[in-house]
N, C-alpha and C. Protein backbone atom coordinates (compact mmCIF):
# COMPACT_ATOMS: atom_id res chain seq x y z
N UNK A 1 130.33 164.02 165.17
CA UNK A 1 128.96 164.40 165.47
C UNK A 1 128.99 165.35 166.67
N UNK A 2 128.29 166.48 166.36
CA UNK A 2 128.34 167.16 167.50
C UNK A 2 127.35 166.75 169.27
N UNK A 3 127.94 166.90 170.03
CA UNK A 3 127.16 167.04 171.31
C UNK A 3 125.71 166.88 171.28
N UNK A 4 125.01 167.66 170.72
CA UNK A 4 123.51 168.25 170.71
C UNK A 4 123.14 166.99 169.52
N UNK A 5 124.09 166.83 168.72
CA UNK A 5 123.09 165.95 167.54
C UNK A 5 123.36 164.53 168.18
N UNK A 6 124.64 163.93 169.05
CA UNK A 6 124.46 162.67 169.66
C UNK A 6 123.28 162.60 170.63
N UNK A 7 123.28 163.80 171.56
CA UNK A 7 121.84 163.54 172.43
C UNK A 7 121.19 163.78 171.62
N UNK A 8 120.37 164.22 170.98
CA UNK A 8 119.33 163.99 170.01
C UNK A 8 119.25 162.62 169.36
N UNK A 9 120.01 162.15 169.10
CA UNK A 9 119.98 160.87 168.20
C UNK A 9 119.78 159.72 169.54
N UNK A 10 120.34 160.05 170.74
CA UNK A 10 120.15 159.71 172.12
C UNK A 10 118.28 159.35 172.32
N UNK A 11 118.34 160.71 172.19
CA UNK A 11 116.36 160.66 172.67
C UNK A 11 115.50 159.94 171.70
N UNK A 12 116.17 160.11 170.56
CA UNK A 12 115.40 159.47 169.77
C UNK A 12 115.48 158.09 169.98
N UNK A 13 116.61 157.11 169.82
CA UNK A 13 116.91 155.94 170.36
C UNK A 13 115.72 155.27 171.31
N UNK A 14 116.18 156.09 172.77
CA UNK A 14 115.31 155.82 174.25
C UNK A 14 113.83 155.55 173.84
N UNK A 15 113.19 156.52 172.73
CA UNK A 15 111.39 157.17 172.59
C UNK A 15 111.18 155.72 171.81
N UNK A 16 112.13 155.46 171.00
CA UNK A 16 111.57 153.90 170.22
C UNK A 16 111.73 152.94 170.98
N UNK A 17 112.69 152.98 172.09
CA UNK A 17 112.78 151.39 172.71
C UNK A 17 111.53 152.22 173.54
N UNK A 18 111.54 152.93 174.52
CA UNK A 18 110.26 152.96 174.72
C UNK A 18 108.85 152.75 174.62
N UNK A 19 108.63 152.72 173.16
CA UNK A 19 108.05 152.57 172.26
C UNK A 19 107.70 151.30 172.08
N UNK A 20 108.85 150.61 172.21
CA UNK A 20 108.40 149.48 171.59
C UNK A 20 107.92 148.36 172.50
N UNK A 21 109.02 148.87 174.03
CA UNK A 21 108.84 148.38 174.98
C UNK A 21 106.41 148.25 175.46
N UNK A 22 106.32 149.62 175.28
CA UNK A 22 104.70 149.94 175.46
C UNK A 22 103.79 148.76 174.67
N UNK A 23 104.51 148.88 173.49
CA UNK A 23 103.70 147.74 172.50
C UNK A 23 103.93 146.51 173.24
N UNK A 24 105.09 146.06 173.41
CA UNK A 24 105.14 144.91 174.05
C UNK A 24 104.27 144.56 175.11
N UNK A 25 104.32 145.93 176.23
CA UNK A 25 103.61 145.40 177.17
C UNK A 25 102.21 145.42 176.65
N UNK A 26 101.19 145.99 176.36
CA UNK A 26 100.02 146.17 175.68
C UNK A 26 99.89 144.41 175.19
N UNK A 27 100.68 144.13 174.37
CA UNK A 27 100.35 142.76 173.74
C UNK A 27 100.28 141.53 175.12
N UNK A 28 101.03 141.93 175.86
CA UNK A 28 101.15 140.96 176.88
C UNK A 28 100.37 141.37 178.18
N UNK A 29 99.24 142.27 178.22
CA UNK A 29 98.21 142.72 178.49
C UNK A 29 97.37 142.01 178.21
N UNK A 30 96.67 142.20 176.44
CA UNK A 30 95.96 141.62 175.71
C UNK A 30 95.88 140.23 176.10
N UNK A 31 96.92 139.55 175.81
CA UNK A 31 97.73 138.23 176.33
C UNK A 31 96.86 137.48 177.67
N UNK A 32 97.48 138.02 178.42
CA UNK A 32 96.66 137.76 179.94
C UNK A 32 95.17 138.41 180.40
N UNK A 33 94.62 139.00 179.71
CA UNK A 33 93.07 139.22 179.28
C UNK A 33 92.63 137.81 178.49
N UNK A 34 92.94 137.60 177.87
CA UNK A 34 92.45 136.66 177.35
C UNK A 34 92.96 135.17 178.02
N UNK A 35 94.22 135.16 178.43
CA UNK A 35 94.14 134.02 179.53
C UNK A 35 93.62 133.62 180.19
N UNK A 36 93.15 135.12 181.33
CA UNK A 36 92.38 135.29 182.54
C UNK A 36 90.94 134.85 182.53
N UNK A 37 90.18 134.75 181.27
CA UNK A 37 88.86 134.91 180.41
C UNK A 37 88.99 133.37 180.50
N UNK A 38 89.87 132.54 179.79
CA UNK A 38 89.52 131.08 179.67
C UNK A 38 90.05 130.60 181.03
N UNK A 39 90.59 131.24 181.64
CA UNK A 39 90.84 130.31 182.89
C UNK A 39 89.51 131.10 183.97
N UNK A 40 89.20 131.69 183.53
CA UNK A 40 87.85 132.00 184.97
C UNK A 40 86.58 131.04 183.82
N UNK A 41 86.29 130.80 182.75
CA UNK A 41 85.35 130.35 182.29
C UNK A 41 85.64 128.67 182.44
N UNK A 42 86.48 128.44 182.37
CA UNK A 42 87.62 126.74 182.91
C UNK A 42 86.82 126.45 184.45
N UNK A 43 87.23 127.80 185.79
CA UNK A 43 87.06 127.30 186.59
C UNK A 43 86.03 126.82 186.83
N UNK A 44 85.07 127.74 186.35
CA UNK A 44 83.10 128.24 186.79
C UNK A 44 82.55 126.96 186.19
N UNK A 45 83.66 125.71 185.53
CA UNK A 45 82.65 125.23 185.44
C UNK A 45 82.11 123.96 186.32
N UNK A 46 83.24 124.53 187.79
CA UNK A 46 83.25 123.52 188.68
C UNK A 46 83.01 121.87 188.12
N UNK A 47 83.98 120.74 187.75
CA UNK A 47 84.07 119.82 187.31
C UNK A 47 82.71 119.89 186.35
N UNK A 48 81.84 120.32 186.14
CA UNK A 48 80.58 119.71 185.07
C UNK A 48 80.99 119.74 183.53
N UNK A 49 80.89 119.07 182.68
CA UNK A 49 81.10 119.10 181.30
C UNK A 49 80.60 120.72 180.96
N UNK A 50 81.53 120.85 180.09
CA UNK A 50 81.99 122.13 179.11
C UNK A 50 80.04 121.96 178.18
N UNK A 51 79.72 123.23 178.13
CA UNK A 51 78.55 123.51 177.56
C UNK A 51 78.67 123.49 176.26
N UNK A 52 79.60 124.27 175.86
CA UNK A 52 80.04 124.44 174.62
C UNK A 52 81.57 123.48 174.26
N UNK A 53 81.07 123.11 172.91
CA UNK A 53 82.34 122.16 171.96
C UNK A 53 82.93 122.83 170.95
N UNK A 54 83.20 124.29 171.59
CA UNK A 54 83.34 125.52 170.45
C UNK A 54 84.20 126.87 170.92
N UNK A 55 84.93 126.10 172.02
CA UNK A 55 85.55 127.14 172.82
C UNK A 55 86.77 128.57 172.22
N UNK A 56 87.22 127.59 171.11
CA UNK A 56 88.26 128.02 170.39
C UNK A 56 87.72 129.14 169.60
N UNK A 57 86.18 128.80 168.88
CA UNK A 57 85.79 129.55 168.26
C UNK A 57 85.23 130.88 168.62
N UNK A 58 84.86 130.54 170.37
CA UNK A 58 84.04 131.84 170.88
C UNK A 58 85.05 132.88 171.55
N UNK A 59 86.46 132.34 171.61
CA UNK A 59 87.54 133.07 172.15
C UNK A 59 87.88 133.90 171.36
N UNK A 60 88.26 133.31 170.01
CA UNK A 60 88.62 134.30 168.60
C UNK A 60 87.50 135.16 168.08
N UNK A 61 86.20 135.34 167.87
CA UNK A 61 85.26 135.91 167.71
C UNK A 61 84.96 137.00 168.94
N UNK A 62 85.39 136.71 170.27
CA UNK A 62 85.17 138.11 171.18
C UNK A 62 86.53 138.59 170.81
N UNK A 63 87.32 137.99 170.55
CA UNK A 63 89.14 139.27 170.43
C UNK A 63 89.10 139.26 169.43
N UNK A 64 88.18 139.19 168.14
CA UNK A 64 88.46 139.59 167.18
C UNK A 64 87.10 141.08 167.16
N UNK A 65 86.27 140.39 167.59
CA UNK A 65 85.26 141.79 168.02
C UNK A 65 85.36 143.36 168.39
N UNK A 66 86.23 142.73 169.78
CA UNK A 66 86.76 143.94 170.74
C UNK A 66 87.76 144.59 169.43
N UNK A 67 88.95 143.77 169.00
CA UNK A 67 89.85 144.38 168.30
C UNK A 67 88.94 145.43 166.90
N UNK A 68 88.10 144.97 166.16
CA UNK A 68 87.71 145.49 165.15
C UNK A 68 86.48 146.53 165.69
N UNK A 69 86.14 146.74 166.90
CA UNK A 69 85.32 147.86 167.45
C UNK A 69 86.29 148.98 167.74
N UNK A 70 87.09 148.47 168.62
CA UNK A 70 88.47 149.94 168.87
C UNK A 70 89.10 150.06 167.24
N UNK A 71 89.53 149.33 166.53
CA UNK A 71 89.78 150.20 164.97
C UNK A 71 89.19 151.05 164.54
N UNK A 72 88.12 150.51 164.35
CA UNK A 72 86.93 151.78 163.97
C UNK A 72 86.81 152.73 164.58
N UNK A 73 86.56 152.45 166.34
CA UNK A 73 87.00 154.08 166.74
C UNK A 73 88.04 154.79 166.88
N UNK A 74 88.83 154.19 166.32
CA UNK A 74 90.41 154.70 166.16
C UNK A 74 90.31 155.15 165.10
N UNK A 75 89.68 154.70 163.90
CA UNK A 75 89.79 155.31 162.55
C UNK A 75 88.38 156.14 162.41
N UNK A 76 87.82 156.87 163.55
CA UNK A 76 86.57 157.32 163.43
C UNK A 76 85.31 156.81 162.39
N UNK A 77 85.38 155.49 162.56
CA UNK A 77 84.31 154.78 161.35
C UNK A 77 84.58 154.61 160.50
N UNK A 78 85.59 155.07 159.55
CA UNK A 78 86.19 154.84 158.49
C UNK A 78 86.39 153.32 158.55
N UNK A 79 85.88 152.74 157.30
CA UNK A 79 86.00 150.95 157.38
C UNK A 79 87.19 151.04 156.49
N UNK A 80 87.59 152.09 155.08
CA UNK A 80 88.55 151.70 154.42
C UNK A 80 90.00 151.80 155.41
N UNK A 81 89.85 153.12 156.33
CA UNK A 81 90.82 152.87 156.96
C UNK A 81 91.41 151.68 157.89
N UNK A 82 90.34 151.82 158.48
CA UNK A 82 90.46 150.45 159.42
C UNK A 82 90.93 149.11 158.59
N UNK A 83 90.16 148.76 157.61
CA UNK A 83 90.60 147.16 156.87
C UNK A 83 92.41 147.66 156.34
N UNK A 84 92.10 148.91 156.17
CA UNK A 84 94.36 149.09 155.77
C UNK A 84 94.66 148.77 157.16
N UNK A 85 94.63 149.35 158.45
CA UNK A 85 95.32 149.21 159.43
C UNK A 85 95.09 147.76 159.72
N UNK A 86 94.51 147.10 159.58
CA UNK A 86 93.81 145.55 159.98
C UNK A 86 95.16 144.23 159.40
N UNK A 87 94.62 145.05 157.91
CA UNK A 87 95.57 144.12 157.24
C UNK A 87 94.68 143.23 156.24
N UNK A 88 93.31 143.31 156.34
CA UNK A 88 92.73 142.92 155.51
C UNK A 88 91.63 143.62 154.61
N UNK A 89 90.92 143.40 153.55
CA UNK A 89 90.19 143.80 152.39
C UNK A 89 89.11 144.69 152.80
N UNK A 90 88.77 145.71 152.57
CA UNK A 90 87.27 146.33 152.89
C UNK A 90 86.19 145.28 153.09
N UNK A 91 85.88 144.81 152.07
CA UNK A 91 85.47 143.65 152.04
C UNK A 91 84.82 142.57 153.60
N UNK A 92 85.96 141.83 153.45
CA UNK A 92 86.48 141.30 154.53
C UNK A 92 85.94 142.13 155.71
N UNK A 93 86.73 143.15 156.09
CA UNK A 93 86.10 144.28 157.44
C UNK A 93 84.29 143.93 157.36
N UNK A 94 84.07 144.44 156.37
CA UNK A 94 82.95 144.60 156.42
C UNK A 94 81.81 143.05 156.45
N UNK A 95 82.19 142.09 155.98
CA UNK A 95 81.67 140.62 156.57
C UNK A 95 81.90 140.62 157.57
N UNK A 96 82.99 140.86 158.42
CA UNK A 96 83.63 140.46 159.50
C UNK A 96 82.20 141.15 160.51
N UNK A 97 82.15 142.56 159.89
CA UNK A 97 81.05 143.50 160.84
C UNK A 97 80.16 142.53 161.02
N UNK A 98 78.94 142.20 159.77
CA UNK A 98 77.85 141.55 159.69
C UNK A 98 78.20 140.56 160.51
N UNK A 99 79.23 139.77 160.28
CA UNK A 99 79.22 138.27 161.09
C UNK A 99 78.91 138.42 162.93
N UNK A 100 80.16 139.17 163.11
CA UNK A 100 80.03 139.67 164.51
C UNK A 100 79.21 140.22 165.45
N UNK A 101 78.11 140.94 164.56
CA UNK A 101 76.99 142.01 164.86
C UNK A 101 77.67 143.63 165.11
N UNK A 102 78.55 143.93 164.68
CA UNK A 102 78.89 145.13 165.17
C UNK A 102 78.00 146.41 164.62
C-alpha cells in the first residue's frame, strides 16, 4: 500500500473513532440530562410524598417528546422520514404526535 493510501485509510480510521467517540458522548449527555431531571425533581420534594405514582411514565413521555420534536426538525417535517430514522411505523410517529401534543 502506498504512503498516501495508508494515511488516507489513517484519516479515515481516526474520523470514525471520532465519530463514534461524539455519539458516545451525546448519549451520555442525554444520559445525565435525564439523571439530573429525576434527581432535582427527587430533591424538591424535600421529604413530602411524591405527587405523582407515575414517575416512570412522565420521564419516558418528555424524552420521548424532546427526541421525536428534534427528528422532525431534522427531517424538516417529513413524518415518513422521521418514523424510518425512529425505527418505527408512520403510523406509530404519528399516534405518538397526537398522544404527546406535538
Amino acid at each position: 500500500m502506498s504512503p498516501e493510501a495508508e494515511q488516507h485509510q489513517t484519516e479515515k480510521a481516526g474520523k470514525a473513532a471520532l465519530s463514534h467517540v461524539g455519539q458516545s458522548n451525546q448519549a451520555q449527555s442525554q444520559k445525565g440530562s435525564t439523571q439530573r431531571a429525576v434527581h432535582h425533581y427527587l430533591e424538591n420534594l424535600n421529604g413530602h410524598e411524591a405527587t405523582t405514582t407515575d414517575l416512570y411514565d412522565l420521564v419516558i413521555a418528555e424524552t420521548e417528546k424532546g427526541m421525536i420534536i428534534e427528528v422532525l426538525d431534522w427531517c424538516g417535517g417529513n413524518q415518513s422520514r422521521a418514523a424510518a430514522l425512529l425505527g418505527i411505523t408512520r403510523t406509530t410517529l404519528r399516534n405518538k404526535i397526537r398522544k404527546l401534543g406535538i
